[in-house]
N, C-alpha and C. Protein backbone atom coordinates (compact mmCIF):
# COMPACT_ATOMS: atom_id res chain seq x y z
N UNK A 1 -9.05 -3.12 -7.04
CA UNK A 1 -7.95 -4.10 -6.90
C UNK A 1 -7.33 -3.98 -5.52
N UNK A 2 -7.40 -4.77 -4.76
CA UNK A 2 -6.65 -5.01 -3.66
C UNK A 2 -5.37 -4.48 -3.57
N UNK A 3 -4.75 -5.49 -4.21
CA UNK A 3 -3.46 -4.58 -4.16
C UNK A 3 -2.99 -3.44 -4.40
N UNK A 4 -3.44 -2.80 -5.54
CA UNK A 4 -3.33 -1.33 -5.16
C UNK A 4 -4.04 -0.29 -4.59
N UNK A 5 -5.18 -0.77 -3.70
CA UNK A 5 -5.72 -0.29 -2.91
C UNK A 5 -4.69 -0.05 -1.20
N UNK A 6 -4.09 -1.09 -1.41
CA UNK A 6 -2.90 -1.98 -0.25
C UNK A 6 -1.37 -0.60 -0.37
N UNK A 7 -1.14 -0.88 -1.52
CA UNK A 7 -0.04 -0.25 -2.40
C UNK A 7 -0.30 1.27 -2.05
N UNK A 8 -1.55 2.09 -2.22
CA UNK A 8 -2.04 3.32 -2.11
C UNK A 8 -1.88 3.66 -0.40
N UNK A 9 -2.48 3.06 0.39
CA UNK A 9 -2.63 2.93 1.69
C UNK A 9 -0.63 2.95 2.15
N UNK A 10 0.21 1.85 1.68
CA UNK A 10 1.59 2.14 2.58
C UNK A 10 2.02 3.19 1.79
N UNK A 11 2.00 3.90 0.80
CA UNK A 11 2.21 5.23 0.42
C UNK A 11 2.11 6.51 0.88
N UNK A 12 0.48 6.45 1.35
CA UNK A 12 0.35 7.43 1.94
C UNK A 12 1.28 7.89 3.42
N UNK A 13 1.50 6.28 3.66
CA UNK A 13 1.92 6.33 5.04
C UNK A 13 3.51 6.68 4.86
N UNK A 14 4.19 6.15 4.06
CA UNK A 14 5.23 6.14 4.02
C UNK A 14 5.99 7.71 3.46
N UNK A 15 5.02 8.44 2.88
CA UNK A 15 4.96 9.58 2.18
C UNK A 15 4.86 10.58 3.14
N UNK A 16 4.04 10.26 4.57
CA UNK A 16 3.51 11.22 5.50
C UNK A 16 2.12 11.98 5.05
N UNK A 17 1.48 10.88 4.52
CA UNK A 17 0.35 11.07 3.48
C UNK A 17 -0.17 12.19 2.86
N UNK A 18 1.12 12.30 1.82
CA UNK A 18 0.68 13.07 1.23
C UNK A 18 0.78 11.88 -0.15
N UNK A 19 -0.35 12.64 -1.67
CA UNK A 19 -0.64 11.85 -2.04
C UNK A 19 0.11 11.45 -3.19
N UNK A 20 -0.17 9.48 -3.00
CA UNK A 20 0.95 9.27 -4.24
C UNK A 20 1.12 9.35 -5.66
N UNK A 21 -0.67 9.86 -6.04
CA UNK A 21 -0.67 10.25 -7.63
C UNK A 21 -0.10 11.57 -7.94
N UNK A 22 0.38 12.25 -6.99
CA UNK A 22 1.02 13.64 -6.89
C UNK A 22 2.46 13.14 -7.08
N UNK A 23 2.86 12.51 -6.50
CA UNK A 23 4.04 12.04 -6.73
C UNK A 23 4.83 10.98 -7.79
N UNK A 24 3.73 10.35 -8.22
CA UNK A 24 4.08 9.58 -9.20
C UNK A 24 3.69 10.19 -10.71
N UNK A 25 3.04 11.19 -10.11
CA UNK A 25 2.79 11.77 -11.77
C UNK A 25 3.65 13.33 -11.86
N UNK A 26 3.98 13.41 -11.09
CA UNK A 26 5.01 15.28 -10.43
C UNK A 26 5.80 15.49 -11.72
């Protein structure tokens, strides 16, 4: 899916890529 391929990608960035299933599942 695009979009959360999209969604995954400004996460990482916005996170300082670290990852966002770490964070959304913490």
């Amino acid at each position: 899916d695009y979009f959360d391929f999209y969604n995954t990608e400004r996460l990482h960035q916005s996170l300082d890529y670290r990852t966002p299933q770490a964070i959304h599942f913490a």
